[in-house]
Structures are given as structure tokens and as C-alpha cells.
Protein backbone atom coordinates (compact mmCIF):
# COMPACT_ATOMS: atom_id res chain seq x y z
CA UNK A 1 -15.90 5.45 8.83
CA UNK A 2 -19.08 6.18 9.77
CA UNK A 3 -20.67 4.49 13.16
CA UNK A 4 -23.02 1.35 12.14
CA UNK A 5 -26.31 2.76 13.81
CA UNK A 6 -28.03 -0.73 15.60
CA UNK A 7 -30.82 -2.37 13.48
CA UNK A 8 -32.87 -2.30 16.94
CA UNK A 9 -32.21 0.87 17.24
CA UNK A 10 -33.93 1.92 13.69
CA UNK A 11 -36.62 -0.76 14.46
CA UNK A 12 -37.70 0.79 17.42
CA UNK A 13 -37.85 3.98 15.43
CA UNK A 14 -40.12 2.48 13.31
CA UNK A 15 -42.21 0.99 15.40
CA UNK A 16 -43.01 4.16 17.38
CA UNK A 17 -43.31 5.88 13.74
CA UNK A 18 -46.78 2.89 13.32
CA UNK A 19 -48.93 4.53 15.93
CA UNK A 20 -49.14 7.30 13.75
CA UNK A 21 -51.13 6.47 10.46
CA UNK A 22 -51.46 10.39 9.00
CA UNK A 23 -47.76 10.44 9.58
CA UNK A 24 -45.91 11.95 12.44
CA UNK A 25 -43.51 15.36 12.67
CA UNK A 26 -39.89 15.65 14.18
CA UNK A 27 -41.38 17.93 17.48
CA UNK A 28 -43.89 15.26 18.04
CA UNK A 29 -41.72 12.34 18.21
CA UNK A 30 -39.09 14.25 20.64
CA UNK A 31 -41.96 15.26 22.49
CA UNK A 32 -42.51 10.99 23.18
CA UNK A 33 -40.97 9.62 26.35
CA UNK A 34 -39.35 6.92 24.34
CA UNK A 35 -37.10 9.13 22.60
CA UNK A 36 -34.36 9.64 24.35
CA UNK A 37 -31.94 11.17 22.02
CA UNK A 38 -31.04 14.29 20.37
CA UNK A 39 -32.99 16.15 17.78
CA UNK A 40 -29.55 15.95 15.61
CA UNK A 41 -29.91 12.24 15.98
CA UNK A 42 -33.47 11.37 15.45
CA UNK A 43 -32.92 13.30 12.55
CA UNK A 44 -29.85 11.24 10.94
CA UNK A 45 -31.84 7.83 11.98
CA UNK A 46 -35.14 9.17 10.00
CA UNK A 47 -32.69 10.14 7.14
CA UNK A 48 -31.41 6.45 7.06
CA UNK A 49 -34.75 4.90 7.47
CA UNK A 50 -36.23 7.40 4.37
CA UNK A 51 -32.95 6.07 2.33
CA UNK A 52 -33.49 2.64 3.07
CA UNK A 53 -37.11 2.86 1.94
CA UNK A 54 -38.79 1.93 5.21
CA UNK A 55 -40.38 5.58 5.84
CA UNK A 56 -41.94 7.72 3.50
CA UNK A 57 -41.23 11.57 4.25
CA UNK A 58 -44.37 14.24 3.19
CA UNK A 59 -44.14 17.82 3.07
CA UNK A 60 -41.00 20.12 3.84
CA UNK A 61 -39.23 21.93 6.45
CA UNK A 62 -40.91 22.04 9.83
CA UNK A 63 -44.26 20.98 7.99
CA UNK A 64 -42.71 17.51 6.91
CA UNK A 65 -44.15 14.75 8.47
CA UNK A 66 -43.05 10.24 8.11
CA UNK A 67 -44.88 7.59 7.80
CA UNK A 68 -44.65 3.95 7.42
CA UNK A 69 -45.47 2.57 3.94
CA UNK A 70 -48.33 0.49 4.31
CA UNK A 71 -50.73 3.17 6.30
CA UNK A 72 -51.88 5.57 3.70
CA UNK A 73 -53.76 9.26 3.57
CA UNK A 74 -53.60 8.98 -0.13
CA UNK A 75 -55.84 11.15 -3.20
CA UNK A 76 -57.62 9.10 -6.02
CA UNK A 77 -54.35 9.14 -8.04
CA UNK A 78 -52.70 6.28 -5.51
CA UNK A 79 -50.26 4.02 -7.52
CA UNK A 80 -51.21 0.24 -7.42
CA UNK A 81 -50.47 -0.95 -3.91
CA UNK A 82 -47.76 -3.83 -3.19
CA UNK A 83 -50.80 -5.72 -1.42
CA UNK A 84 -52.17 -6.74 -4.83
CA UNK A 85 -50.50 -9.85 -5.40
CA UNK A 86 -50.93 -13.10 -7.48
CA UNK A 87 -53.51 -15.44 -6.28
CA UNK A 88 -51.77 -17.58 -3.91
CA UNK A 89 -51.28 -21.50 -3.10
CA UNK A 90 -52.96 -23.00 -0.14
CA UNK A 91 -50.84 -21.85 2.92
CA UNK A 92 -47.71 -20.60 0.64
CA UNK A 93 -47.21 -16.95 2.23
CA UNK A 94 -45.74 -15.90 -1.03
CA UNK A 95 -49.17 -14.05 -1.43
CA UNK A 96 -47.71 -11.66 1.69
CA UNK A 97 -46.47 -8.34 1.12
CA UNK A 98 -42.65 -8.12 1.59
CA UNK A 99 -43.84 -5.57 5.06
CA UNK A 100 -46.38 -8.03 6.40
CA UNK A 101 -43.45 -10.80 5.46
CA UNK A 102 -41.28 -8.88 7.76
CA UNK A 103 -44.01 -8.37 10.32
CA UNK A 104 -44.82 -11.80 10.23
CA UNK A 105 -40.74 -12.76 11.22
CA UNK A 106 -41.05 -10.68 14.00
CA UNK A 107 -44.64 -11.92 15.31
CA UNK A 108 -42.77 -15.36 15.00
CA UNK A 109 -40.81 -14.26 18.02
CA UNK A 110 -41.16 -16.48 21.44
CA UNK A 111 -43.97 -14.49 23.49
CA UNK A 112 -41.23 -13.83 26.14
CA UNK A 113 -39.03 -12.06 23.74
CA UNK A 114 -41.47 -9.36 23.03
CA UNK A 115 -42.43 -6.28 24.72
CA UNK A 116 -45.50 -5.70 26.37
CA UNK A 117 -47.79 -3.13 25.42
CA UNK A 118 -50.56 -1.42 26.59
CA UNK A 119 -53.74 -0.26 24.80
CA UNK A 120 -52.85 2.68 22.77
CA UNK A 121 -55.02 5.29 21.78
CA UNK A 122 -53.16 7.45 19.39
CA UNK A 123 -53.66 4.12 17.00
CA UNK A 124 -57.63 5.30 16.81
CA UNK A 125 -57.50 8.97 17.10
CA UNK A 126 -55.31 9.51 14.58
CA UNK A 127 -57.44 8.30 12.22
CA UNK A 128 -59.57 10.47 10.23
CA UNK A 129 -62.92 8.81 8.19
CA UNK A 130 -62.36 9.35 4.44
CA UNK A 131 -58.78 11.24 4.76
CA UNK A 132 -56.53 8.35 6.17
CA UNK A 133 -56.97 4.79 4.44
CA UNK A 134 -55.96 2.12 5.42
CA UNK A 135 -56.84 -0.04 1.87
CA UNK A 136 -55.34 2.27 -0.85
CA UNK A 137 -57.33 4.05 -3.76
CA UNK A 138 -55.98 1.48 -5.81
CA UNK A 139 -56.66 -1.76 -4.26
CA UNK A 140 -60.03 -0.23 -2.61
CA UNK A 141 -60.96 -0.13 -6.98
CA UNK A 142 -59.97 -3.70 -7.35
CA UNK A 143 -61.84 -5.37 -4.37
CA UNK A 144 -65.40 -3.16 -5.64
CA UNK A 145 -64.90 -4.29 -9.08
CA UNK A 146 -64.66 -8.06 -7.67
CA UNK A 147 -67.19 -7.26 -4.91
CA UNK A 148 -70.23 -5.71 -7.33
CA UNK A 149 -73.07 -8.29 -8.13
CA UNK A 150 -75.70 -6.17 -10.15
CA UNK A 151 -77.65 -5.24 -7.22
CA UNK A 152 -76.59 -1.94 -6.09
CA UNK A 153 -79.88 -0.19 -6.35
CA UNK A 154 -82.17 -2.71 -5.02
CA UNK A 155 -82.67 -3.01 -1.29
CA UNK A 156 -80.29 -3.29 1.02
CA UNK A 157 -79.87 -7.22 2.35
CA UNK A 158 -80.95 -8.52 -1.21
CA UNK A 159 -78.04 -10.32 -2.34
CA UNK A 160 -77.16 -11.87 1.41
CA UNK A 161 -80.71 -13.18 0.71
CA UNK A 162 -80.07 -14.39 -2.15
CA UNK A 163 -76.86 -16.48 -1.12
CA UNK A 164 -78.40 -17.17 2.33
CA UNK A 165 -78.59 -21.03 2.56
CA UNK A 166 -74.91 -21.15 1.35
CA UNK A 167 -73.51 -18.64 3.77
CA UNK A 168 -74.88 -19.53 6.95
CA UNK A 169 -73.06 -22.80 6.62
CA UNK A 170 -69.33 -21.21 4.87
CA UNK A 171 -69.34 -18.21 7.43
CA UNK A 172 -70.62 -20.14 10.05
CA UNK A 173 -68.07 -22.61 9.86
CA UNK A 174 -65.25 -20.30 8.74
CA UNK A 175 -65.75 -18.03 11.70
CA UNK A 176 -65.88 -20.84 14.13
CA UNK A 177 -62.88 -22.74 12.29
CA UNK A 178 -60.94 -19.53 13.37
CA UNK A 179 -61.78 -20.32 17.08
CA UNK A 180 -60.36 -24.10 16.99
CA UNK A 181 -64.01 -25.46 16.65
CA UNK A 182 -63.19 -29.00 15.20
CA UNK A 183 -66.67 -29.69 13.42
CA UNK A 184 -66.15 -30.38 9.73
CA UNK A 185 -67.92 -28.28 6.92
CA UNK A 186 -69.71 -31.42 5.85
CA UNK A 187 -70.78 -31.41 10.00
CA UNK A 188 -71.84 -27.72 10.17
CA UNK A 189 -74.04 -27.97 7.05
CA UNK A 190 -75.65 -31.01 8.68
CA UNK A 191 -76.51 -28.75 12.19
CA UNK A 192 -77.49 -26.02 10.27
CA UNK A 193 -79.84 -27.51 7.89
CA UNK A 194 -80.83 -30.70 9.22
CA UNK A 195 -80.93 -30.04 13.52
CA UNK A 196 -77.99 -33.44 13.49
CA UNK A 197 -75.47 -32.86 16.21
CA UNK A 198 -72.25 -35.06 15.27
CA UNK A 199 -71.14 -37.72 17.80
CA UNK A 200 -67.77 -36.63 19.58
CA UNK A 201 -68.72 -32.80 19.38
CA UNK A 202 -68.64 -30.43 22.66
CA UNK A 203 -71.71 -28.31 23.55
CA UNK A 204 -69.58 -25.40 23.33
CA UNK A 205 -68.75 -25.80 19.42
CA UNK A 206 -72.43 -26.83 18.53
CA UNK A 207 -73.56 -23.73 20.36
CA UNK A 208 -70.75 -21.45 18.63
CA UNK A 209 -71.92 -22.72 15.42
CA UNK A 210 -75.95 -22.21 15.81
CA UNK A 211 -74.97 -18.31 17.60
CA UNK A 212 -73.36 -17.79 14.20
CA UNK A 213 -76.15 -18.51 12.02
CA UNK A 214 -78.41 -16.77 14.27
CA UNK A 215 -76.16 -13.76 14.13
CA UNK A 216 -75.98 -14.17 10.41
CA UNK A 217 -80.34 -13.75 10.09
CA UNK A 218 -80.31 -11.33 12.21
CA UNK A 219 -77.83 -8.95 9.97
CA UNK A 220 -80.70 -10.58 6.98
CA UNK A 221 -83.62 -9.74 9.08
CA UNK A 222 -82.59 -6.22 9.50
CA UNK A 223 -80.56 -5.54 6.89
CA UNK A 224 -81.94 -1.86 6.62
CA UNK A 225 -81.17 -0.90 9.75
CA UNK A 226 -77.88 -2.65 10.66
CA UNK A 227 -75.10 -0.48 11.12
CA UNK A 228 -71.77 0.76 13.07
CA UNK A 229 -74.14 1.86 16.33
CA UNK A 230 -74.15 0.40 19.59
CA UNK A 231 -77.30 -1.16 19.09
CA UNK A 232 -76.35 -3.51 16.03
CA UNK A 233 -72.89 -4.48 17.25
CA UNK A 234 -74.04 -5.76 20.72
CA UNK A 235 -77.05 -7.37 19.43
CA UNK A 236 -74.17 -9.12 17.33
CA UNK A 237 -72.10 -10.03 20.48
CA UNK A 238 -75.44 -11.06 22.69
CA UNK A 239 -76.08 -13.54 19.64
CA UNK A 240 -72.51 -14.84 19.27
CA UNK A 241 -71.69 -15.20 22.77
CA UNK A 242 -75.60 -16.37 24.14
CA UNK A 243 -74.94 -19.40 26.10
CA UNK A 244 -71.24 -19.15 26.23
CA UNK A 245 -70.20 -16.75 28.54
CA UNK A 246 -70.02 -17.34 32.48
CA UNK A 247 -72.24 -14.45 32.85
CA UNK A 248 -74.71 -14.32 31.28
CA UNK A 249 -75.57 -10.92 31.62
CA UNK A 250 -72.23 -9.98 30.06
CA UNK A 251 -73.67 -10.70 26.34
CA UNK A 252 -74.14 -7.44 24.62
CA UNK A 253 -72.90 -5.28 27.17
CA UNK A 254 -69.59 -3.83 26.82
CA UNK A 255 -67.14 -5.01 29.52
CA UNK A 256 -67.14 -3.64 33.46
CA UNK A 257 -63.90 -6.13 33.87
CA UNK A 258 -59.84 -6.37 32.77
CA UNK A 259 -59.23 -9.00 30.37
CA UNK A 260 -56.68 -10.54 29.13
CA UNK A 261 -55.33 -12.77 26.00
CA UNK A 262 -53.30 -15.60 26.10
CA UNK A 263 -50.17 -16.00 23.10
CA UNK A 264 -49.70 -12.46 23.50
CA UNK A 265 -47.81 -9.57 25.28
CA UNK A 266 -50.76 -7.25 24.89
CA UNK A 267 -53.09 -5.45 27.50
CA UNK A 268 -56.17 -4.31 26.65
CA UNK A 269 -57.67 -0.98 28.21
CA UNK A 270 -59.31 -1.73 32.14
CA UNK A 271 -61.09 1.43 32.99
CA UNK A 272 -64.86 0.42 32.33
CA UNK A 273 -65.85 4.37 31.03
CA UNK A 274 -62.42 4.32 28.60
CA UNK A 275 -63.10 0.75 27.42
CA UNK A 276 -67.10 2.58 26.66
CA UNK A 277 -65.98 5.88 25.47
CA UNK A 278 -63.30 4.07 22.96
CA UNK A 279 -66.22 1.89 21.33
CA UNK A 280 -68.23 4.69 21.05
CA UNK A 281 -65.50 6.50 19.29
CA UNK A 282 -65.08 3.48 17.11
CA UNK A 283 -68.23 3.22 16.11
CA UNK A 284 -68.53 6.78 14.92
CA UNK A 285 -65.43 6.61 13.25
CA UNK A 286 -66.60 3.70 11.21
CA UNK A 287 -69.91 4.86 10.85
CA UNK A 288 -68.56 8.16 9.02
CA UNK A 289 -65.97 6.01 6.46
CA UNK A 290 -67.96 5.85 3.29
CA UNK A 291 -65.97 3.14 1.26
CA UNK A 292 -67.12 0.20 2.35
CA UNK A 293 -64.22 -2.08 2.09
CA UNK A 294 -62.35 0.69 4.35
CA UNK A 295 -65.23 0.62 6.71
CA UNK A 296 -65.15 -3.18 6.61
CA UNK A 297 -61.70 -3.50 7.26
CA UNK A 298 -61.22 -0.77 10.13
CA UNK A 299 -63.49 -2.87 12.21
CA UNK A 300 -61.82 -5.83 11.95
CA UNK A 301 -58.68 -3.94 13.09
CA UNK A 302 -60.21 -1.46 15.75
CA UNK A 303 -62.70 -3.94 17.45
CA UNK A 304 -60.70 -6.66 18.28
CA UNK A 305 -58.01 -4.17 19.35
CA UNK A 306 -60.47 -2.72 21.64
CA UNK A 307 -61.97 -5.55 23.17
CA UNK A 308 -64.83 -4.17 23.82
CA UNK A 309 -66.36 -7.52 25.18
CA UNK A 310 -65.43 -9.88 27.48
CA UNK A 311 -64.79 -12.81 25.40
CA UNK A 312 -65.96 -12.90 21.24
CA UNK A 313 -64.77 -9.78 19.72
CA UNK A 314 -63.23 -11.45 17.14
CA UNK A 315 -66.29 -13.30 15.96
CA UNK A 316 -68.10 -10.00 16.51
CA UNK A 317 -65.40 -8.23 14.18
CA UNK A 318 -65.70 -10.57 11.71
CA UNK A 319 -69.38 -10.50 11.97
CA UNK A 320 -68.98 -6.35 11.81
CA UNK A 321 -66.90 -6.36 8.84
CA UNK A 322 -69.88 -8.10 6.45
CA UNK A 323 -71.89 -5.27 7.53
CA UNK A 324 -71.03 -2.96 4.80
CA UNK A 325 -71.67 -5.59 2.14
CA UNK A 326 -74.94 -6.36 3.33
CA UNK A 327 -75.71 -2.76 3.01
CA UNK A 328 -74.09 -2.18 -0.32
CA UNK A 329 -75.23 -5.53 -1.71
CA UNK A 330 -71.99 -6.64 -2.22
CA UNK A 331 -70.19 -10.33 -1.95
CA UNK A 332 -70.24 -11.03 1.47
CA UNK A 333 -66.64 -11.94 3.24
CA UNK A 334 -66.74 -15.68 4.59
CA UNK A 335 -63.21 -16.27 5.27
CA UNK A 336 -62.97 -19.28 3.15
CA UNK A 337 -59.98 -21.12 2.75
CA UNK A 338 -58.31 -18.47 5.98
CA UNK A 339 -55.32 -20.03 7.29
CA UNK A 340 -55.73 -19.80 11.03
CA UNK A 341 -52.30 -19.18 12.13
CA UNK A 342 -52.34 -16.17 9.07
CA UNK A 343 -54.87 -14.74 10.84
CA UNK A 344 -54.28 -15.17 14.07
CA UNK A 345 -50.41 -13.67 13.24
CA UNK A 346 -52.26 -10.49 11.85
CA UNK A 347 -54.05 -9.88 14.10
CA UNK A 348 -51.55 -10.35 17.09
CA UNK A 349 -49.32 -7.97 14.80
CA UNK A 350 -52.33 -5.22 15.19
CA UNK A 351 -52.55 -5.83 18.94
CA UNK A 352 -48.57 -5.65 19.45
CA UNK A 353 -47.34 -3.13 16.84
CA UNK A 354 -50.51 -1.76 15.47
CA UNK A 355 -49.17 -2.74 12.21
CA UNK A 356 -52.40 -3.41 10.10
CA UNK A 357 -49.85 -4.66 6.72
CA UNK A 358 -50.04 -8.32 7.87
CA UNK A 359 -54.38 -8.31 8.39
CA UNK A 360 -54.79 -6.04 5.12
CA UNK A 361 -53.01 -8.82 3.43
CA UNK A 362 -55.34 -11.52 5.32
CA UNK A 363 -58.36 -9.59 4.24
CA UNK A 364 -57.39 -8.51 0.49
CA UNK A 365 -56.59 -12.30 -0.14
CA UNK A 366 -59.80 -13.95 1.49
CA UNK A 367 -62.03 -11.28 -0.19
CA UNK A 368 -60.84 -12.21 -3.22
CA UNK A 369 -61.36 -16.05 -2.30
CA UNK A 370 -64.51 -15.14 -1.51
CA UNK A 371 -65.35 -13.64 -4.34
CA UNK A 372 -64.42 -16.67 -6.17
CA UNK A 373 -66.96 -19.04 -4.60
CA UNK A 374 -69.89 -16.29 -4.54
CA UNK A 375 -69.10 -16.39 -8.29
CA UNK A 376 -70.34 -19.70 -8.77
CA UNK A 377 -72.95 -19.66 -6.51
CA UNK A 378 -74.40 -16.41 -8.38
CA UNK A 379 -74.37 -18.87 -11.82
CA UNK A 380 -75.93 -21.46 -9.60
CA UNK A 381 -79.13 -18.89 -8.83
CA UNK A 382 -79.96 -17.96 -12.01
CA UNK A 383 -81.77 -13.95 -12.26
CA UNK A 384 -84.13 -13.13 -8.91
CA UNK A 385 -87.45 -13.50 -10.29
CA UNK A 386 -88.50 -9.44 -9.72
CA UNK A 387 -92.02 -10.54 -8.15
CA UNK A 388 -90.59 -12.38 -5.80
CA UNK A 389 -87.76 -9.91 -5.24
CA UNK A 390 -90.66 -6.95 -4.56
CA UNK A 391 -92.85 -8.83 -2.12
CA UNK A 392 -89.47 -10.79 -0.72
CA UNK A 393 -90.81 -9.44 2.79
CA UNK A 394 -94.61 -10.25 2.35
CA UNK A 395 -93.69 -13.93 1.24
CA UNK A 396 -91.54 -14.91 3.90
CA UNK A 397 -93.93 -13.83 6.51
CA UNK A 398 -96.47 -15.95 4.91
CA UNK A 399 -94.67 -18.97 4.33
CA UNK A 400 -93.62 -18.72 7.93
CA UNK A 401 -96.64 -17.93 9.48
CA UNK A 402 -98.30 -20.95 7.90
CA UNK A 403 -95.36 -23.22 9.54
CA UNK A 404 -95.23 -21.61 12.66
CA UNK A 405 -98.72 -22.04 13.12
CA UNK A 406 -98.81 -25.39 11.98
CA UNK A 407 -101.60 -24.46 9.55
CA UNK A 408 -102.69 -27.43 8.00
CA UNK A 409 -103.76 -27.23 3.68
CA UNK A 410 -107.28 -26.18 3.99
CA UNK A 411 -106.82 -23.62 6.59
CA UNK A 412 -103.81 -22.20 5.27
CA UNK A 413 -105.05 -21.76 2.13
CA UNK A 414 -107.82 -19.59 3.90
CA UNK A 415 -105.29 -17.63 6.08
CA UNK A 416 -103.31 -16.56 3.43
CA UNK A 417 -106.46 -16.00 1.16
CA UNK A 418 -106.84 -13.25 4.29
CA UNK A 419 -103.75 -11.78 4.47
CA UNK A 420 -102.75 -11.57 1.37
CA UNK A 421 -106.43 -9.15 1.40
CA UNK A 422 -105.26 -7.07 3.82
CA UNK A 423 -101.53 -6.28 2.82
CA UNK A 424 -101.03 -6.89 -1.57
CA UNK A 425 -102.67 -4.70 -3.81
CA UNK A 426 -105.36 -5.94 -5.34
CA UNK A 427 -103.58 -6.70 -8.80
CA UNK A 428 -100.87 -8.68 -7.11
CA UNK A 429 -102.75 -11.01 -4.67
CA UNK A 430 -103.73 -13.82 -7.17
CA UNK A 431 -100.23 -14.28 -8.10
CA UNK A 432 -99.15 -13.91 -4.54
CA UNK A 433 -101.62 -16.78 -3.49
CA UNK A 434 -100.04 -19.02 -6.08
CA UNK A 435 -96.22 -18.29 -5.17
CA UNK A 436 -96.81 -18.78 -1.01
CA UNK A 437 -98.14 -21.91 -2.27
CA UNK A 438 -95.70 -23.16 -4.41
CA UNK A 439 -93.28 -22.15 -2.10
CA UNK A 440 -95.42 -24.32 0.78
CA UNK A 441 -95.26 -27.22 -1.71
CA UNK A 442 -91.36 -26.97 -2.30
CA UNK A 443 -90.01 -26.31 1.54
CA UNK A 444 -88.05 -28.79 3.06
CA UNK A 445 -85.48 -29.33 4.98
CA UNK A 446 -82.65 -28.28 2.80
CA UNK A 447 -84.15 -25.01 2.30
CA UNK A 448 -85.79 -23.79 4.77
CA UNK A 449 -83.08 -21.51 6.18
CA UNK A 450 -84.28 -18.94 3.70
CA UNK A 451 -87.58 -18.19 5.85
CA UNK A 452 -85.94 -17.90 9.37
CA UNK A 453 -87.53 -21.50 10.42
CA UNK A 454 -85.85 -23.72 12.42
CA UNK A 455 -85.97 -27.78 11.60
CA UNK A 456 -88.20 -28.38 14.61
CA UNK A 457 -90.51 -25.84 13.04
CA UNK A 458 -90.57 -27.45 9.92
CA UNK A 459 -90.67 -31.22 11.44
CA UNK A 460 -93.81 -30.48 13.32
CA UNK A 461 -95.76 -28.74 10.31
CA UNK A 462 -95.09 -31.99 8.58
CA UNK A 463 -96.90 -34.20 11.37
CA UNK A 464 -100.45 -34.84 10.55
CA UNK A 465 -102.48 -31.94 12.33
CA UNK A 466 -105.67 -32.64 14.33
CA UNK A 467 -108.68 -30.28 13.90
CA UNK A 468 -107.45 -27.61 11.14
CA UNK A 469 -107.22 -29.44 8.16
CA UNK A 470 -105.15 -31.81 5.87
């Protein structure tokens, strides 16, 4: 009878096998200090595991290589992956795939009966833009099918535009939901739109809130030149984390310092130029991945693995990973309807195992939610008048100026008389004229998110103005 081979034994097998996401060769796993036995036995234990169906073998003789299931370095001709799943009830993790089921048992595990583990870099390097996937061909299809809006050739930044006033308040409050910020959506919309701080609320969540909608304009503002560089990503993190951190000067600077993360048995990297040289590395990796639902979802893996920051990178991630459909005018990701301890489970699972199953799940599913409401805010807007949509740049400067400045009817109408000279060909500036003020006529409070003004803005236009008109 043959010897039972311990299911720890094949686990830790496995585990070892995750680092590797383009698959990893007999020599190279003997060559690891945690194998300790024989090449005979590796062998036999890899045999089991391929039998079992919990490795997938590629390639022959000394060329053959395993890997783990849900990491793929697949061609076009993917078969559907096990990810796509029926739309699920609230909180039922039925909508899990049977490997992030099993990762999810195991993440379940007291803190101090899991290993600790260190940063590890063979997760990144051994991923290769556009040749290893983590989002198969198949489901990568589904989620740009669901994703597309009608907008593709237009601008870049049109459509997060378009759905502005309703995603500052869902991502806003989704993203902070996901840090234990206690305001209500009801509460957020009410800060966002209206300036009214709830009784009973800390500073800390009002601020977290009002750094994420100023985070969110910013990615509107310059939607054209956002992208995986150093620039846009900090400028996310000094947004996000202004007024929040200790130090102040730590906001959009990568970290000089250890940190460390509490519920977990992970430790992020400590050396200040490997912690700089890995974001960097990140950056250019995701930079070069030209699906953007795989470019989406390697940063929410690879950023908050990183911790690039001292405090925020998740927010930041999350932040990151709507980049790509700002830039490809697709449904933006707002985490509605996220289960917190879902997400926080994935992502523990990335730091611990760098098992990405568990968050692909997390992020296939609230896509798709996402998609849902976006949906029915699209039938909500009606067709983008294509005037408007032209001169979308030339109008909002206007409108703001003449709020900002406090211009009051009769002076306005003679300031944007000028500039509308100076910047709208001749043909257009009549109509121009009579959309700013129509536009002037309609603002209030409610809407005036979509030109970048803040309610104390907006509250002191309305006052009766002294000396420049009525």
C-alpha cells in the first residue's frame, strides 16, 4: 500500500508553485531553499498534485513547466474561465470560485496559525505585460462587452464626465466604506454636494471622504494625461492621504520608513531604494499591459502588495485601477455593493500567498455590479448633446470663472462676451454665449460638482454682489 503523502505536505507544494505565475520547472523549484527533498520525490508529489487537478503541467521533458490554475499565460483561444459565475446574492459567497473558496478557508485561519512572509519579488518579476494574464481571454471578453458605453473614440475622460455627479458620491463612499468610515451614503452625498457635515462624524472620515472626491476630479481634470507614472499615482496618494497622515510631508512620496499591517502575518519590503525601485518596476509593468481590465486589475494586486506609501495604498489602488477606464471611456469600477470582509480576505490572500483567485473574484463580481448601476444612470442621461461634448473644456472654464469671480449678471455677460472672442471660432460663439448662460441660470447646488466648484464657491456667487452688477 502505497504511503499517504501529508495534505500539508502537497499544500506547501502548492503554495511555493503561486509565486510563479508563467509556471515554474522541476530544476527551479529544487534550486529553492524550501525544498528539501529529492528530485525523485518532488517529482511523485507534482504527479499527484497534476492528478488531483490542482496543477496544470505545460510543455514536455526538461522544458515542462506547472502552474497553479487560476494564474494564466493563455492565447486568444482560452476556454471560459471558472471565475464567470452567476450573479450572486448579497454576501452569499456562492459567487466564489471553488480556488478562491479554498483560499478563503485558509485566510479564515487565526493570524497566529499562519506563517509569516516577507515581501516577495519573484511575485512581480515574473510577470510579463501582455504574455501572462492574470484575467483570462475569456472573461477579459465578457467584462469589455459589459464595460463599453459608445464612447470609445471620443476623448479620453468623457464618459467619467458624464457620470461625474453620481460617482463622486458611490466611489467616494465605497472606497471609504472599505476603510470602516461609518458615514452613510445618504451622509456622503450630503458632504459632497451640499458642504453638511453629519453630527456624530470624526474629522478623520469627513476628510477621507472630501480627499476622495478630490482625487476623483483630479483623474477628470486630467484625464489625458493620467497614467501608470510616478507622477499620477502620487498625486493620487498626496490627495487621498492630505490631512491624514502624521507627516505631512509623507503624502505623495514613496516611503523612507518600515511599515507594518495589522490582521496579518505579512512584511512589507524596508529598504527605502527597493521599496522605490519595486514601484518603479510596477509602474512600467502596468504601463506596458494593453488590456485594460488586466492593467486595472494588476494594480490593485501589485500596489497594495507593495506598499509603496506609508499609510493609503489601498485607496490609492483602488483609485489606480479606474485609471484605465477613464482612459478607455469605459464604466468606471465603484465597488458598489463590496462586502468588506470579501475584500479585505482577498486581498490578505495576495499579501500572504500571492494567490490573486480570491481578489479576481472580488473584482469580476463588483465590475459587473457596477456595470449594473452605470446602466441606469446612462438611461438617466439621455445622448451628450455633441456641442456641448466639443467645447466640454471651454464651457466649464467659463461657467467657473464667472463663479469664482463672483461675476455678477451684467458683468458676466460682458466677460464671457470677451472670452468667448478670444478662444471659439467665430461660427460657434453665439451659441456658446447662450449655453454658458443657460448653464449660469441652471447651477445649483445639486450640480455643481460637474464644474470643479466647491459649495462655498457657489454660496457666495449667490450673495448679492456690490459694485459689478446684478
Amino acid at each position: 500500500m502505497p504511503l499517504q503523502v501529508p495534505a500539508e505536505e502537497l499544500s506547501a507544494v502548492r503554495q511555493i508553485i503561486r509565486r510563479f505565475p508563467n509556471g515554474v520547472s522541476v530544476g527551479e523549484l529544487l534550486a529553492l531553499p524550501e525544498i528539501h527533498f529529492p528530485k525523485r520525490t518532488l517529482q511523485r508529489r507534482l504527479d499527484q498534485l497534476v492528478g488531483e487537478g490542482r496543477l496544470t503541467p505545460k510543455g514536455e521533458g526538461r522544458a515542462r513547466r506547472y502552474l497553479i490554475r487560476e494564474v494564466y499565460a493563455p492565447s486568444d483561444q482560452d476556454p471560459p474561465s471558472a471565475v464567470v459565475r452567476e450573479e450572486p446574492r448579497d454576501l452569499d459567497p456562492e459567487w466564489l470560485s471553488p480556488e478562491a473558496r479554498a483560499v478563503r478557508k485558509v485566510m479564515s485561519r487565526p493570524v497566529n496559525q499562519r506563517t509569516p512572509v516577507a515581501y516577495n519579488g519573484h511575485f512581480l518579476d515574473a510577470y510579463e505585460p501582455n504574455r501572462t494574464f492574470y484575467l483570462p481571454a475569456a472573461l477579459r471578453g465578457e467584462l469589455k462587452s459589459l464595460g463599453q458605453v459608445g464612447l470609445e473614440e471620443l476623448p479620453a475622460g468623457t464618459y467619467l464626465r458624464r457620470v461625474m455627479d453620481r460617482l463622486l458620491v458611490d466611489l467616494s463612499w465605497n472606497s471609504s466604506r472599505l476603510e470602516g468610515n461609518t458615514y452613510s451614503l445618504l451622509e456622503t452625498e450630503r458632504l459632497l454636494k451640499f458642504d453638511q457635515t453629519p453630527d456624530g462624524k470624526s474629522a478623520k472620515e469627513t476628510q477621507m471622504i472630501l480627499n476622495h472626491k478630490a482625487a476623483i476630479e483630479m483623474l477628470a481634470d486630467q484625464a489625458d494625461e493620467v497614467g501608470f507614472n510616478p507622477y499620477t499615482i502620487c498625486s493620487v496618494h498626496a490627495l487621498l492621504s492630505d490631512n491624514l497622515l502624521s507627516d505631512t510631508a509623507a503624502c505623495g512620496r514613496v516611503r523612507s520608513c518600515a511599515v507594518g499591517i495589522s490582521g496579518t502575518v505579512y512584511y512589507p519590503l524596508e529598504i527605502p531604494q527597493q521599496i522605490d525601485a519595486r514601484f518603479r518596476q510596477i509602474l512600467e509593468k502596468a504601463n506596458a499591459i494593453e488590456d485594460p481590465f488586466e492593467q486595472s486589475f494588476f494594480a490593485m494586486v501589485h500596489l497594495p502588495y507593495l506598499q509603496p506609501f506609508e499609510d493609503v495604498n489601498k485607496r490609492v489602488s483602488r483609485l489606480a485601477a479606474n485609471i484605465p477606464m477613464v482612459r478607455h471611456n469605459l464604466c468606471p469600477l465603484s465597488f458598489i455593493d463590496v462586502d468588506l470582509n470579501h475584500y479585505v480576505g482577498a486581498i490578505l490572500a495576495v499579501y500572504e500567498l500571492n494567490d490573486i483567485s480570491y481578489l479576481r473574484d472580488v473584482f469580476v463580481w463588483a465590475y459587473r455590479r457596477s456595470c449594473v448601476r452605470y446602466a441606469v444612470v446612462r438611461q438617466t442621461l439621455g445622448e451628450p448633446d455633441p456641442f456641448r461634448l466639443k467645447y466640454r473644456t471651454e464651457l466649464g472654464n467659463l461657467v467657473r470663472g464667472v463663479v469664482q469671480e463672483r461675476l455678477g449678471r451684467y458683468v458676466a455677460d460682458e466677460w464671457i462676451r470677451n472670452q468667448v472672442n478670444k478662444t471659439i471660432p467665430e461660427s460657434d460663439r453665439e451659441q456658446m454665449r447662450k449655453v454658458v448662460r443657460l448653464e449660469l441660470l441652471t447651477l445649483h447646488e445639486g450640480n455643481i460638482a460637474r464644474y470643479r466648484l466647491r459649495p462655498s464657491e457657489f454660496k457666495a456667487w449667490k450673495e448679492p454682489k456690490d459694485g459689478n452688477g446684478s
